[in-house]
Each structure stands twice: as C-alpha cells, then as structure tokens.
Protein backbone atom coordinates (compact mmCIF):
# COMPACT_ATOMS: atom_id res chain seq x y z
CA UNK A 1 110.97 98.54 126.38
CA UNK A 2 109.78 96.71 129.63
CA UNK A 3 107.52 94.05 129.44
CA UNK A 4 105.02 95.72 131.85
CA UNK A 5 105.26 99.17 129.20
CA UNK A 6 104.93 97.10 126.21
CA UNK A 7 101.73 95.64 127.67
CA UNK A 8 100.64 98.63 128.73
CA UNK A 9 101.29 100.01 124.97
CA UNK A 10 99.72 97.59 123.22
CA UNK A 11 96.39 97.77 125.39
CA UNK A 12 96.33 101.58 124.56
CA UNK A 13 96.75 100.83 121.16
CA UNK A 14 93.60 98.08 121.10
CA UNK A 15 91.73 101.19 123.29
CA UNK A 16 92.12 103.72 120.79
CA UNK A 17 91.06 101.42 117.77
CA UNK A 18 88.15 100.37 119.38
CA UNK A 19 85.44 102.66 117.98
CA UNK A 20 82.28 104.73 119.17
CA UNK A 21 79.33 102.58 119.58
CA UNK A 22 77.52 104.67 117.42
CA UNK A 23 77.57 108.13 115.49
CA UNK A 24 76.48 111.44 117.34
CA UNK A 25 72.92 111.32 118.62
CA UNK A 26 71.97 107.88 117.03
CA UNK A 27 70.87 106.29 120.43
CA UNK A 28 68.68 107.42 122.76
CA UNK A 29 70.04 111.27 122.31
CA UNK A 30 73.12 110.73 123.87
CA UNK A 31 75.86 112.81 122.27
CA UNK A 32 78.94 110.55 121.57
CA UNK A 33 82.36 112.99 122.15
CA UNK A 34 84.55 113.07 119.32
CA UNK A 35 88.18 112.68 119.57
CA UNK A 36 90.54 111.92 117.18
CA UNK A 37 94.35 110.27 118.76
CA UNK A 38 96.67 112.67 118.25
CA UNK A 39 99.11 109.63 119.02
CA UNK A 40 99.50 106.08 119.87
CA UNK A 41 102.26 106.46 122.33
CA UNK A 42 101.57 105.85 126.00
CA UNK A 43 104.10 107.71 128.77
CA UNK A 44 102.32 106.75 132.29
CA UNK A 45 102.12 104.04 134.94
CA UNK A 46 98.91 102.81 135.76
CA UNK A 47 97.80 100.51 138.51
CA UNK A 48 97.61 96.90 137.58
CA UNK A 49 95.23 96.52 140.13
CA UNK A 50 92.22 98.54 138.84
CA UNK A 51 89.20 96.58 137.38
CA UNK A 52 89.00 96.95 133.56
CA UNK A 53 86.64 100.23 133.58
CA UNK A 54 89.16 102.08 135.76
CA UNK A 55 92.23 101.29 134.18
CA UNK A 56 90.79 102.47 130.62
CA UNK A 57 89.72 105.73 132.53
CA UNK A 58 93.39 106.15 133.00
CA UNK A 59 93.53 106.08 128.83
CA UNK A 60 91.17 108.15 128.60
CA UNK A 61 93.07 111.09 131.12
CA UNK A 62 95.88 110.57 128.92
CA UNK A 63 94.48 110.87 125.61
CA UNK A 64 92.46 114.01 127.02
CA UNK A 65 95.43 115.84 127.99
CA UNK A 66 97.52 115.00 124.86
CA UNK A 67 94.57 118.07 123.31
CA UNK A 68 95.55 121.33 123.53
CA UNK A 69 92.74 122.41 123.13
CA UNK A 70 91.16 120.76 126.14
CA UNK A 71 91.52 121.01 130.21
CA UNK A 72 90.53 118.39 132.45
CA UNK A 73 89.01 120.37 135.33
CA UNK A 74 88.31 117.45 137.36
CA UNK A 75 87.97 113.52 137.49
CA UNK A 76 85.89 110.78 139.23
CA UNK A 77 83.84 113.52 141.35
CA UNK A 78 81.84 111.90 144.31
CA UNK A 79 79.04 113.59 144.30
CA UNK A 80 77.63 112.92 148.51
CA UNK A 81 74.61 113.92 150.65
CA UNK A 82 75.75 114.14 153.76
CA UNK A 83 77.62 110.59 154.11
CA UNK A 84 75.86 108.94 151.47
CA UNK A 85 77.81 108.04 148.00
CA UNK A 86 74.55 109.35 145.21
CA UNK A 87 77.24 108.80 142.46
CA UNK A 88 80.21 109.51 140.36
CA UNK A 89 81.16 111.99 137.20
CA UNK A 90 83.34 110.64 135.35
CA UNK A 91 84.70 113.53 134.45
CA UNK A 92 84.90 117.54 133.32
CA UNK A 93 86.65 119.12 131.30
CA UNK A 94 86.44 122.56 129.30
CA UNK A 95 86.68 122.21 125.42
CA UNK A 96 86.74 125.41 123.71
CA UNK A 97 86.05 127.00 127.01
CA UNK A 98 82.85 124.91 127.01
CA UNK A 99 82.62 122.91 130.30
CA UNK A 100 81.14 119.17 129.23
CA UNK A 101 80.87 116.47 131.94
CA UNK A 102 81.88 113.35 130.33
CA UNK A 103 80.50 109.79 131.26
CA UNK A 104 83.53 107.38 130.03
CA UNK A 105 82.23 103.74 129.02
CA UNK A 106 83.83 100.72 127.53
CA UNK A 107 81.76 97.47 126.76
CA UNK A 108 81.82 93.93 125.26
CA UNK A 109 78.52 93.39 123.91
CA UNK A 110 77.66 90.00 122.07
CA UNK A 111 74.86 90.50 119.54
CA UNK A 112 71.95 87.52 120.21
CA UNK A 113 69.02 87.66 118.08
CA UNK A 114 66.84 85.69 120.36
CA UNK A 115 66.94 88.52 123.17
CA UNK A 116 64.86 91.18 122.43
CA UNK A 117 63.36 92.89 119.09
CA UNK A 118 66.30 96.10 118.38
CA UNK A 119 69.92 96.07 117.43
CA UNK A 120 70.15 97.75 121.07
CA UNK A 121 68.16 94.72 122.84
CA UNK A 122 70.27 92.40 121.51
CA UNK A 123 73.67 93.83 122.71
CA UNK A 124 74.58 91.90 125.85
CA UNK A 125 76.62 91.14 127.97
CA UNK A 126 79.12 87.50 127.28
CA UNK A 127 78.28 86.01 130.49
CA UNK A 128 74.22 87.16 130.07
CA UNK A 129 74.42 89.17 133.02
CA UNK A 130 73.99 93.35 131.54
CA UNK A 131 72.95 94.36 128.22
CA UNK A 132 73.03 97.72 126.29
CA UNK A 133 69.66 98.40 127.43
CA UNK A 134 70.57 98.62 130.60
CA UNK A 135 73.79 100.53 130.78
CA UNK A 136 71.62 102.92 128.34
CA UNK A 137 68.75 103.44 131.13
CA UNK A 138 71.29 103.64 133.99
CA UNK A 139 73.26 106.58 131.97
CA UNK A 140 69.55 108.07 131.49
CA UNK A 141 67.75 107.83 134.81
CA UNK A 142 71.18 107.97 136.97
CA UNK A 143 74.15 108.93 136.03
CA UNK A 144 73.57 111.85 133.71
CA UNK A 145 70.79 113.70 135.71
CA UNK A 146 73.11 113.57 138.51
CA UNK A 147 74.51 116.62 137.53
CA UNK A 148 71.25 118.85 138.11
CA UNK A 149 71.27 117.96 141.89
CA UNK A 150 71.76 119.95 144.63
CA UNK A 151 74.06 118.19 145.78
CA UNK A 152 76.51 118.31 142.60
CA UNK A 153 75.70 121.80 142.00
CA UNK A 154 76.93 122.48 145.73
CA UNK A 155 80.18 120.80 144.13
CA UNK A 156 80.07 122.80 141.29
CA UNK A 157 79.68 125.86 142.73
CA UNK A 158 83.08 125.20 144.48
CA UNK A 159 85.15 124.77 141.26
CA UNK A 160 83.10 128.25 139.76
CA UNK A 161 80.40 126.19 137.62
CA UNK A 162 77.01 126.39 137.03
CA UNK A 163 75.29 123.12 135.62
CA UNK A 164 73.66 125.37 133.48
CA UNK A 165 75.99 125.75 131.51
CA UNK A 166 77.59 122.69 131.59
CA UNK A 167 76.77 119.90 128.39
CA UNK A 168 76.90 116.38 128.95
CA UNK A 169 78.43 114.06 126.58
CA UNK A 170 79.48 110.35 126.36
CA UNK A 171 82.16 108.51 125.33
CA UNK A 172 81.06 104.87 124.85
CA UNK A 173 83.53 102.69 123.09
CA UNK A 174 82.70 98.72 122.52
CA UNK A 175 83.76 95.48 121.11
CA UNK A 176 80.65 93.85 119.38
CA UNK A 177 80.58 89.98 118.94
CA UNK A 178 78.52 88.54 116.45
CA UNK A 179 77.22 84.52 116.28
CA UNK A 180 79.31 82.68 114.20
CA UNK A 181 77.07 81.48 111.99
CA UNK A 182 76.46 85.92 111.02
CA UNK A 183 79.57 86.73 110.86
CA UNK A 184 78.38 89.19 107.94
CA UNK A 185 75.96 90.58 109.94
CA UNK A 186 75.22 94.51 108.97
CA UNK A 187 73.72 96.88 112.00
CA UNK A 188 71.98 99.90 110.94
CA UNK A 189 72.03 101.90 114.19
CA UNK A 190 75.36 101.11 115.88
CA UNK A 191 78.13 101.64 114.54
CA UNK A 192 79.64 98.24 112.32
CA UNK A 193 83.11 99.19 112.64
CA UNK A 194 82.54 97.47 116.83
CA UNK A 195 81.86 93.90 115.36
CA UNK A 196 85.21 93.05 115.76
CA UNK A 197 84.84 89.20 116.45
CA UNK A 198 82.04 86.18 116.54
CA UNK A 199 81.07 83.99 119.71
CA UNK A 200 80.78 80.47 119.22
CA UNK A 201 80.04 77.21 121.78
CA UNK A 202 82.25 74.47 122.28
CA UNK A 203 80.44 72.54 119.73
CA UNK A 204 80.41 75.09 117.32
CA UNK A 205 84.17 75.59 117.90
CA UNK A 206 85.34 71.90 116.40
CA UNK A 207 85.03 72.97 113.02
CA UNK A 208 88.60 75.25 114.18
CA UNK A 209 90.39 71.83 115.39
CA UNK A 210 93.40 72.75 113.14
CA UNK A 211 94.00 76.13 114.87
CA UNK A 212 95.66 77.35 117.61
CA UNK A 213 94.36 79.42 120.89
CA UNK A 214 95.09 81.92 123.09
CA UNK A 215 93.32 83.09 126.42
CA UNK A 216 94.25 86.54 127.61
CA UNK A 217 93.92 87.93 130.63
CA UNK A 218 90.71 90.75 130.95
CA UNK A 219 92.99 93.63 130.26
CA UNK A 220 94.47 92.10 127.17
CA UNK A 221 90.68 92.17 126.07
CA UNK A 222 91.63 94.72 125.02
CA UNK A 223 94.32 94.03 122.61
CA UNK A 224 94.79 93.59 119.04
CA UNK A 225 95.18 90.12 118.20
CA UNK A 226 99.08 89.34 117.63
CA UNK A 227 101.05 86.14 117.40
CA UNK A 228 103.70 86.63 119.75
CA UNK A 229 100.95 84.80 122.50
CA UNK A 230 101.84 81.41 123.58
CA UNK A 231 99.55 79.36 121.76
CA UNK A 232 97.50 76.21 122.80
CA UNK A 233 96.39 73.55 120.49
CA UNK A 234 92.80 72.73 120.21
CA UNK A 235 92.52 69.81 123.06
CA UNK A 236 94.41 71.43 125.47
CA UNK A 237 92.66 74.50 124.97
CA UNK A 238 89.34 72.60 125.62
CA UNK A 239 90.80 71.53 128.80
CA UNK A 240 91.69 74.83 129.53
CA UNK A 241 88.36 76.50 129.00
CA UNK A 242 86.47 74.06 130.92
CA UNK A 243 86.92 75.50 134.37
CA UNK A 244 85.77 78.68 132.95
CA UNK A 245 82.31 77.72 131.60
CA UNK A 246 81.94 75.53 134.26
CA UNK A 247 81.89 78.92 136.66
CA UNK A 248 79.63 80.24 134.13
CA UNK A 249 82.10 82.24 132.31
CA UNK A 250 82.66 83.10 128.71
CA UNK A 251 86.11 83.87 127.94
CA UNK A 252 87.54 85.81 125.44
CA UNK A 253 89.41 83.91 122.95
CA UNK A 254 92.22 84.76 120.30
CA UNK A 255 92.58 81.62 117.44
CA UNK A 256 94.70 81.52 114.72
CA UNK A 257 94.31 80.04 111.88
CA UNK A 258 96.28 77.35 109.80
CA UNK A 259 96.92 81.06 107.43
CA UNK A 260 97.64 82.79 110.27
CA UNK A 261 94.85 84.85 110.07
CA UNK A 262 94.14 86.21 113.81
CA UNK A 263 90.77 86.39 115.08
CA UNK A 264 89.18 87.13 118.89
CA UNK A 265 85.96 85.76 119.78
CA UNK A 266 83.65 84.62 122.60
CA UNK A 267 83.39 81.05 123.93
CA UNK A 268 80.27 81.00 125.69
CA UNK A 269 78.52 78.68 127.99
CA UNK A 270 75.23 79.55 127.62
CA UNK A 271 74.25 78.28 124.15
C-alpha cells in the first residue's frame, strides 16, 4: 500500500473510532445522527491541503455513501444574498426518503475544571482559544437556523425541497482530554467513551522521563496511537516542544511507555 494511502487509512480508522460527543438529545436538543461503519476501508484521494475540518468532511462523504440506504443530495451548500456569503450546510442527504441537513463537526476539547461551572463549560479548546459553549451557540443561533431563510429556501426550492420538511441533525465527534492528575474522571452528560487522553505541562510531564515521544502532524490527530512513529527521547523532545509553546501552542503528543503502553495527550502552555 502507498505510504500516502496507508496514512490516509489509518486517519479514517482513528475518525471512525472517535465517538459521538454525546447520546441523542443530551445537549442542548441537538439530535446526534447515528451511523454505524459498515467498514474500515478507505478507497478515495483526498486533498492534503484541506485544513483538518475539511478533510474529515471528505470521511464523512465516504462513510455516507458506503449506506444504502442513504443519498447525499448535496454538500457544502453556500447559502448567498445577493454577493454576500450568510453561510454553509454542511450537508443533505435523504435517509429513508427523509431529507435531514447535517452539520458535520469534529473537536479536541480539553476538560479544565477552573473554566466554568458544567461538563459543557469546561470543554475547551488546547490552545484556550474556543470552547464547547461556543461551537454549541454558533450551531444554535447560526448555523442551524440558516436553513429557514429565504435565502436557503430559494436554494431549496431549486433541488425540489421544502425546509419544512427537512430535519436537522448533527454529527459531532470529539477527542476529550482530561488533566492528568483525573485521569479517572467520569462525565455524566457527554459521552465518556471521548476521554481518550490527559493534558499535562512541562512540569507535570518529568514524572514520564523514561518514555519516549512522538509529535504528529494535525491530521495524524487523528490517529490511533501506534509504534511504528519515530520516537524522541524525553530531552530532545523538550527541545522539540519548546518552539511550540513558545508560539502559544499546545501540541498533541503520543508517549510510550517503558511497557509500551501508548498514550496521546496534550502538552499545554497555559498551565
């Protein structure tokens, strides 16, 4: 298999683990979509260009039309008043011959105690710059009512829908970091299958001096941790971080353990 493919596979793979955020209407009424992989196999190109959110719409496409009993009817619709951009559907498909338009998101949330009161208001982002709550009122007050404007239903209109008949369903899949010092950490509203890591400081991190490291790109994100990485050792991989939390970023980390147990986490700069 080329290299390029197998990468391609094994971020698909990491994609379709990753699990709803939470359970049907948990949050904020917001119906998650249900879809179970009918496979793990990936048969497409996709741009290596794209920023992370497009590329996993690509996943999404393909795992939608792997259903037979589904039809994509269109994908990223612009919805415009006169030259104006007012926003984007995702998607629309017809399930059952029921037409849904489907807003596709895919987060990495680490879960901070200190912001906020609710298991929601302390989802955010690594590098502090979005949270849950956010993306939650933008999918409220934007994106979703977007489909009961004039302008869409114009667009509508033009592919034989009414958004009248239309339901409106999300599919938000996440990666949830917890600190490392609650790493047992149970949520009661989101789903616990996302904690998938911890997120530790540097100073935190010296207790792992006998491991090894590995710093993926963004797109690997979404991988399952595997060995066959090149791995650093702990003071070079100090080094290597150190331009990244200087910029104010928080990588995402693999480390592996002197078992060989394979973990991801978050080394931030903000604690």
């Amino acid at each position: 298999m080329h290299q390029k493919t197998k990468e391609i596979q094994k971020r698909y793979e990491g994609f379709l683990q990753t699990p709803s955020l939470w359970k049907n209407k948990a949050v904020y009424k917001l119906n998650q979509f249900k879809l179970n992989p009918r496979a793990s196999k990936i048969n497409t190109e996709i741009d290596e260009k794209l920023r992370l959110g497009k590329y996993i719409e690509r996943f999404v496409s393909y795992q939608l039309k792997q259903e037979t009993d589904l039809e994509i009817l269109s994908e990223n619709i612009q919805i415009q008043q006169e030259k104006r951009t007012l926003g984007e559907l995702d998607c629309i498909l017809l399930k059952d011959k029921q037409p849904i338009h489907l807003e596709i998101i895919y987060k990495f949330y680490v879960y901070d105690n200190s912001v906020g009161e609710t298991e929601i208001e302390h989802c955010i982002g690594p590098n502090r710059k979005d949270s849950l709550v956010e993306k939650l009122t933008k999918l409220k007050q934007k994106q979703l009512p977007l489909l009961y404007s004039a302008e869409c239903n114009t667009y509508l209109k033009s592919i034989a829908l009414n958004n009248a008949d239309i339901i409106q369903q999300v599919y938000f899949k996440a990666q949830l970091f917890v600190k490392i010092s609650n790493t047992n950490k149970k949520l009661k509203m989101l789903n616990n299958d996302c904690i998938v890591g911890f997120y530790s400081n540097q100073k935190e991190l010296e207790q792992f001096s006998d491991c090894k490291f590995h710093i993926p790109n963004k797109k690997d994100w979404l991988q399952i941790p595997h060995k066959n990485v090149d791995w650093l050792l702990f003071n070079p991989f100090k080094i290597a971080t150190k331009i990244y939390l200087e910029r104010h970023f928080s990588p995402l980390c693999w480390i592996k353990k002197p078992n060989g147990a394979l973990e991801k986490f978050f080394l931030v700069w903000w604690e």
